[in-house]
Structures are given as structure tokens and as C-alpha cells.
N, C-alpha and C. Protein backbone atom coordinates (compact mmCIF):
# COMPACT_ATOMS: atom_id res chain seq x y z
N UNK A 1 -22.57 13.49 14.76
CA UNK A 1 -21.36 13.73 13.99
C UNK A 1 -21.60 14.73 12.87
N UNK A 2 -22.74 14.75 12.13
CA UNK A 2 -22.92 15.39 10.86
C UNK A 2 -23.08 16.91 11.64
N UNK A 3 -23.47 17.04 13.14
CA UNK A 3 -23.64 18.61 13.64
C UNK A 3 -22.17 19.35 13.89
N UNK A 4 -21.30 18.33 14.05
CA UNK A 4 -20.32 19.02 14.10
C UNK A 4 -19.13 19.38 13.08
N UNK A 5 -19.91 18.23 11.46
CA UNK A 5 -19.34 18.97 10.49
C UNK A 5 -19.57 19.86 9.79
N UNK A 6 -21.02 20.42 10.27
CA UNK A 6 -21.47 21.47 10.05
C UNK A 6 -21.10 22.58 10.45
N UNK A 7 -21.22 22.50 12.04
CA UNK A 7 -20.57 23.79 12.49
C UNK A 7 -19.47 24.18 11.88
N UNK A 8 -18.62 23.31 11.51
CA UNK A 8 -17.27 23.80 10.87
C UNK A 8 -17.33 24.14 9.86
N UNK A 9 -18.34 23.77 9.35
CA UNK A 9 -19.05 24.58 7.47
C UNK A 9 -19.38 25.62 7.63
N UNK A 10 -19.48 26.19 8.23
CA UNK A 10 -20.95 27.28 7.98
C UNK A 10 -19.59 28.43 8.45
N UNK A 11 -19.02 28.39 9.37
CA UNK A 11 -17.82 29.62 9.43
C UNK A 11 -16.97 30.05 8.53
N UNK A 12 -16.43 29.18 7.52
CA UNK A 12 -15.27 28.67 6.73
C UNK A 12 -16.45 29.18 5.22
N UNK A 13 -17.50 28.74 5.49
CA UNK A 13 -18.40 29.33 3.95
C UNK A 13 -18.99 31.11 3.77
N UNK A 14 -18.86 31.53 5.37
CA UNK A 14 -19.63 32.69 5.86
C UNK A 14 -17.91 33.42 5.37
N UNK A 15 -16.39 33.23 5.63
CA UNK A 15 -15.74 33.97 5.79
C UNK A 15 -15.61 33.92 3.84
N UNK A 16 -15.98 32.98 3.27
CA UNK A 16 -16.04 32.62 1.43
C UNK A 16 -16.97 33.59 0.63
N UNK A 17 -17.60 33.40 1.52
CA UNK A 17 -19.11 34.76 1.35
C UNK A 17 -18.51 36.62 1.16
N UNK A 18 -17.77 36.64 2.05
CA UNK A 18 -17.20 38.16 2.13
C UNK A 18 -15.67 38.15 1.36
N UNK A 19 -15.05 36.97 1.41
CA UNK A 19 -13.89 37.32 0.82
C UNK A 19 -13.78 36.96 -1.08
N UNK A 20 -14.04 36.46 -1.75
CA UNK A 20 -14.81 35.97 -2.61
C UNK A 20 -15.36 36.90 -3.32
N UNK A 21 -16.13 37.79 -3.03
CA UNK A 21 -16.62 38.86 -3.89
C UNK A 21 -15.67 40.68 -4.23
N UNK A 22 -15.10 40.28 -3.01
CA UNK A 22 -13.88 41.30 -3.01
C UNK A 22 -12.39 41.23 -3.38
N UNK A 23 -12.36 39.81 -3.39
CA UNK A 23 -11.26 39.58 -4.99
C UNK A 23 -11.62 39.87 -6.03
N UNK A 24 -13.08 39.55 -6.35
CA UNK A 24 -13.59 39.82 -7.46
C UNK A 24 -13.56 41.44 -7.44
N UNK A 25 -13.87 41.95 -6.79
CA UNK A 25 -14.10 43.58 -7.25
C UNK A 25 -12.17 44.00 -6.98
N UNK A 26 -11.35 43.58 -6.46
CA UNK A 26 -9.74 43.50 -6.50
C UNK A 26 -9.54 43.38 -8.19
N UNK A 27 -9.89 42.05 -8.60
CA UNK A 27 -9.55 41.56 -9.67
C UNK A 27 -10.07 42.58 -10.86
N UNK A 28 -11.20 42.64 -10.96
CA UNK A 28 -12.17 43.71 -11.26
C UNK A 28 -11.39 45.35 -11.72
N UNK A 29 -11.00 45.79 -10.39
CA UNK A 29 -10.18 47.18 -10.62
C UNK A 29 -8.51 46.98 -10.84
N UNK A 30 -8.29 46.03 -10.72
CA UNK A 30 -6.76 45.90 -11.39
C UNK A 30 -6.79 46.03 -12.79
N UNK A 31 -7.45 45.13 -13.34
CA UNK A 31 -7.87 44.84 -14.92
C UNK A 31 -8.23 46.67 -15.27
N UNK A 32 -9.31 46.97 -14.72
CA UNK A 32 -9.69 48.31 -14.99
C UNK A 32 -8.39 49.49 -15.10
N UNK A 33 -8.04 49.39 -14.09
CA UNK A 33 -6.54 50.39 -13.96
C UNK A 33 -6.02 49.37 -15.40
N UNK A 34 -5.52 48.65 -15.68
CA UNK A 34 -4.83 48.54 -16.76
C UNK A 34 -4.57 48.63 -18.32
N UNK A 35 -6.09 48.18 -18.23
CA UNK A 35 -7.19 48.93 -19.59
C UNK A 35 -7.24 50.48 -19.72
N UNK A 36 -7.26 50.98 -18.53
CA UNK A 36 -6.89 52.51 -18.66
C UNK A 36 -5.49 53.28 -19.31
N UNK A 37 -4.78 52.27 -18.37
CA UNK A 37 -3.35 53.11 -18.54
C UNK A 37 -2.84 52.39 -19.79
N UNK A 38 -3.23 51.67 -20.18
CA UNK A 38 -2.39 50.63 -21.25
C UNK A 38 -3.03 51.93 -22.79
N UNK A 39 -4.12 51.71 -22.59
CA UNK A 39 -5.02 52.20 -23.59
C UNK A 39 -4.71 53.87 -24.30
N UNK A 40 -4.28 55.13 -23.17
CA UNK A 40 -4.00 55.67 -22.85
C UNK A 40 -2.75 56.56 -24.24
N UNK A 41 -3.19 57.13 -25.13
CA UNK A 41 -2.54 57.09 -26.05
C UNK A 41 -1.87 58.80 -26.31
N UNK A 42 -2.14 59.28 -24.90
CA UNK A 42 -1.33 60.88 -24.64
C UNK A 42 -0.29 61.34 -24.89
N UNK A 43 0.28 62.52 -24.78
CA UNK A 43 1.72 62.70 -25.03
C UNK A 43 2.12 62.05 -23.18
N UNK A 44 3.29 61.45 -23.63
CA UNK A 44 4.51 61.28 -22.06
C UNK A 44 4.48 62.54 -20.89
N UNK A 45 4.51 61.83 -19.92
CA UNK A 45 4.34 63.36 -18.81
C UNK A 45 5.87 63.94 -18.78
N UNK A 46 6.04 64.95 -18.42
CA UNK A 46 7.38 65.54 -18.75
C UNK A 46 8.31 65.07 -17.58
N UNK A 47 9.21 65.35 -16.68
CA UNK A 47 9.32 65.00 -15.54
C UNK A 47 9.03 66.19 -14.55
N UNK A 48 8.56 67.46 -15.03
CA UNK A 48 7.65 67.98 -14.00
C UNK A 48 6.78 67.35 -13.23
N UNK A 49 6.19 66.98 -14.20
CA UNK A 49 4.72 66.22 -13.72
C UNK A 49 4.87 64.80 -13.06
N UNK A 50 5.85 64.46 -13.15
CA UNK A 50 6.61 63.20 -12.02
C UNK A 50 6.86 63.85 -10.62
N UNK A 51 7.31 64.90 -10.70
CA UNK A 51 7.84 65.65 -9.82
C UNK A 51 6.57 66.23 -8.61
N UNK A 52 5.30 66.51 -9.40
CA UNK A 52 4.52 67.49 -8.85
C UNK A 52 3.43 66.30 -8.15
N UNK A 53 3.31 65.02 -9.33
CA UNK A 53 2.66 63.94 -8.65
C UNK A 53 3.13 63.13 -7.69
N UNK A 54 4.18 62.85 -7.44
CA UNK A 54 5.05 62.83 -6.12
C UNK A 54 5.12 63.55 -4.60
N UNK A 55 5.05 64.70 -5.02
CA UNK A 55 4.94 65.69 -4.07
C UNK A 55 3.34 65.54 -3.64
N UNK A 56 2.58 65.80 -4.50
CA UNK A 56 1.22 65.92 -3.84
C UNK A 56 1.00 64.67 -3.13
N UNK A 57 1.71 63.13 -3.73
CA UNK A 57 1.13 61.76 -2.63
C UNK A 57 2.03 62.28 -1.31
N UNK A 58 3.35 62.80 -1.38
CA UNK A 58 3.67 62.60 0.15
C UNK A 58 2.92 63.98 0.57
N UNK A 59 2.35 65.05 0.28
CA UNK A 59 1.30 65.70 1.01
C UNK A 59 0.21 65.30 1.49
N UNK A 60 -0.50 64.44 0.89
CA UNK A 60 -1.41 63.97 1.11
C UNK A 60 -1.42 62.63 1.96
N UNK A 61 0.05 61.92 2.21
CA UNK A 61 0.17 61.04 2.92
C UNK A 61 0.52 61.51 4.68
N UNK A 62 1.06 62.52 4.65
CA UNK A 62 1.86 63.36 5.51
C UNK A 62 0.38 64.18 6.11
N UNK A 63 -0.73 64.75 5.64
CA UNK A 63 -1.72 65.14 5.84
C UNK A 63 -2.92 63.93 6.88
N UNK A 64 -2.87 62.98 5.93
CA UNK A 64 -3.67 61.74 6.51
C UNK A 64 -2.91 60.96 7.36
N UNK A 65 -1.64 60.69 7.66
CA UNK A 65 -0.93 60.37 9.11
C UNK A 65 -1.23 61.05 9.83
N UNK A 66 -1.28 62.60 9.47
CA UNK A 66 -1.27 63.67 11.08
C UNK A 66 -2.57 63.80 11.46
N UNK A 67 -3.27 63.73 10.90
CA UNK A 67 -4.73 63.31 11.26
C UNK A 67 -5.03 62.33 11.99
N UNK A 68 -4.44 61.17 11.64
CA UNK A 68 -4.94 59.92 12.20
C UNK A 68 -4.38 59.78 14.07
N UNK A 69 -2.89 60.40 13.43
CA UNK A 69 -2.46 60.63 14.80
C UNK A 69 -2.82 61.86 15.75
N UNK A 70 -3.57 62.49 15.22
CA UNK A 70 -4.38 63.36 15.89
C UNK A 70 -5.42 62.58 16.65
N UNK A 71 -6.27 62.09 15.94
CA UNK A 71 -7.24 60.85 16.43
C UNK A 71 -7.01 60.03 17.56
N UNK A 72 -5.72 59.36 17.24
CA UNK A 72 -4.96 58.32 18.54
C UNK A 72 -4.44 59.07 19.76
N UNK A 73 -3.80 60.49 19.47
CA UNK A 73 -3.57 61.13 20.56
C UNK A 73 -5.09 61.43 21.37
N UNK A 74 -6.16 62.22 20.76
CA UNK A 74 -7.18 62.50 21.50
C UNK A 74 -7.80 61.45 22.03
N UNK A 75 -7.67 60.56 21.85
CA UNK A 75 -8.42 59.36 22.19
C UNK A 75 -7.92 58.63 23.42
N UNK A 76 -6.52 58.89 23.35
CA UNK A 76 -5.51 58.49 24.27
C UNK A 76 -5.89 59.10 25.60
N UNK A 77 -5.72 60.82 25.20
CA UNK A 77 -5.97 61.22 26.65
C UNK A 77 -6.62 61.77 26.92
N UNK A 78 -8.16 61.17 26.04
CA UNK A 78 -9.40 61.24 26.69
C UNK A 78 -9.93 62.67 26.29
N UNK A 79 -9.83 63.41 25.42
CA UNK A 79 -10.47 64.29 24.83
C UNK A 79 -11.85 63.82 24.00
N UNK A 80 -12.09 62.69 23.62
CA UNK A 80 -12.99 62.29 23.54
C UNK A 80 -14.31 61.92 24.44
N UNK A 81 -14.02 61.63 25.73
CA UNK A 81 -14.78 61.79 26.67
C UNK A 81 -15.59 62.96 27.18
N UNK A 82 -14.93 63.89 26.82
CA UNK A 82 -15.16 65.29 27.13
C UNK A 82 -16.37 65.62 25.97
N UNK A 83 -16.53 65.21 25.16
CA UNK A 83 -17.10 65.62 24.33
C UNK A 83 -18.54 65.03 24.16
N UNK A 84 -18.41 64.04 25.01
CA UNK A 84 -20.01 63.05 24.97
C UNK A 84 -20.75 63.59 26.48
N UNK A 85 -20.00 64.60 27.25
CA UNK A 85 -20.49 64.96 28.35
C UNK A 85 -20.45 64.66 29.52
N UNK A 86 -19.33 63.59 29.67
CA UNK A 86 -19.36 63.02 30.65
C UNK A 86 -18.05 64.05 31.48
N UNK A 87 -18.83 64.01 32.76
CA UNK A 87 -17.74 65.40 34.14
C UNK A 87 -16.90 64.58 35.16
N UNK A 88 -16.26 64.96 35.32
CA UNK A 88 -15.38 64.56 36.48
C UNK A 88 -14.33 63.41 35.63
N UNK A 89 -13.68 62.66 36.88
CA UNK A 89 -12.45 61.97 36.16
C UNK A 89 -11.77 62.69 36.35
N UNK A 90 -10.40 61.89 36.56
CA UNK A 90 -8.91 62.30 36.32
C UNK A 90 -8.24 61.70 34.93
N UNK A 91 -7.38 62.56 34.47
CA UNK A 91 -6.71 62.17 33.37
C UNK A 91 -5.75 61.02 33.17
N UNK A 92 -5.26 60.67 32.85
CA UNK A 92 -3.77 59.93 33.38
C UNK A 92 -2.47 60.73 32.63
């Protein structure tokens, strides 16, 4: 009996192990971001600079989608295969 309340320990403590320290580093950089920005005693950004920091996240979001879906397409139809050397095959 005690082996099988073990087994059920040791998964449930192993997934405590990895999640557990990365709240902590979560918890960690929230606090940090807030201490920053709170602290932060600059002039106000104008609304240019709302404007220009906006623009650059959807560039940069719009950049890293088309990429990724670059990735899923090649992968899809096997352009990746091609590249490790392997001949012959049909596509689908």
C-alpha cells in the first residue's frame, strides 16, 4: 500500500519542483516591472510615442506570426525533409 502512495507522490512533487520556482521568477518580474515603472519619475510620453510604441508591437507581432507560419507551412509540405538529405518521396 505505502508503494502505491508513493507512486502518486513522486509525480505530483516532480510537477511542484518545476512549477514552483517559476512563479517565483513570475512573481519575481512582476514586482520588478513595477518597481520600475512606478519609480520612474520622467517627463509623460507625448502621444507620439504611444503611437510609435504601438506600431512597432504590431510590427513585430505581424513579423513573428509570419515567421512562425513560415515554419508550419515548410514543415507541412515537407521542405524540411529536403534539407536533411533525404531523396525520393512524393509530396502530398
Amino acid at each position: 500500500m505505502a508503494g502505491k502512495a508513493r507512486s502518486a507522490y513522486i509525480p505530483r512533487m516532480q510537477k511542484a519542483a518545476v512549477i514552483l520556482p517559476l512563479l517565483v521568477f513570475l512573481a519575481a518580474s512582476v514586482w520588478f516591472a513595477y518597481y520600475v515603472f512606478a519609480s520612474d519619475a520622467g517627463a509623460p510620453m507625448p502621444a507620439s510615442g504611444y503611437v510609435a510604441m504601438a506600431l512597432g508591437v504590431l510590427f513585430s507581432l505581424v513579423v513573428g506570426i509570419g515567421l512562425m507560419a513560415l515554419v508550419f507551412y515548410s514543415h507541412r509540405h515537407g521542405y524540411d525533409e529536403r534539407g536533411h538529405g533525404e531523396q525520393g518521396g512524393s509530396r502530398d
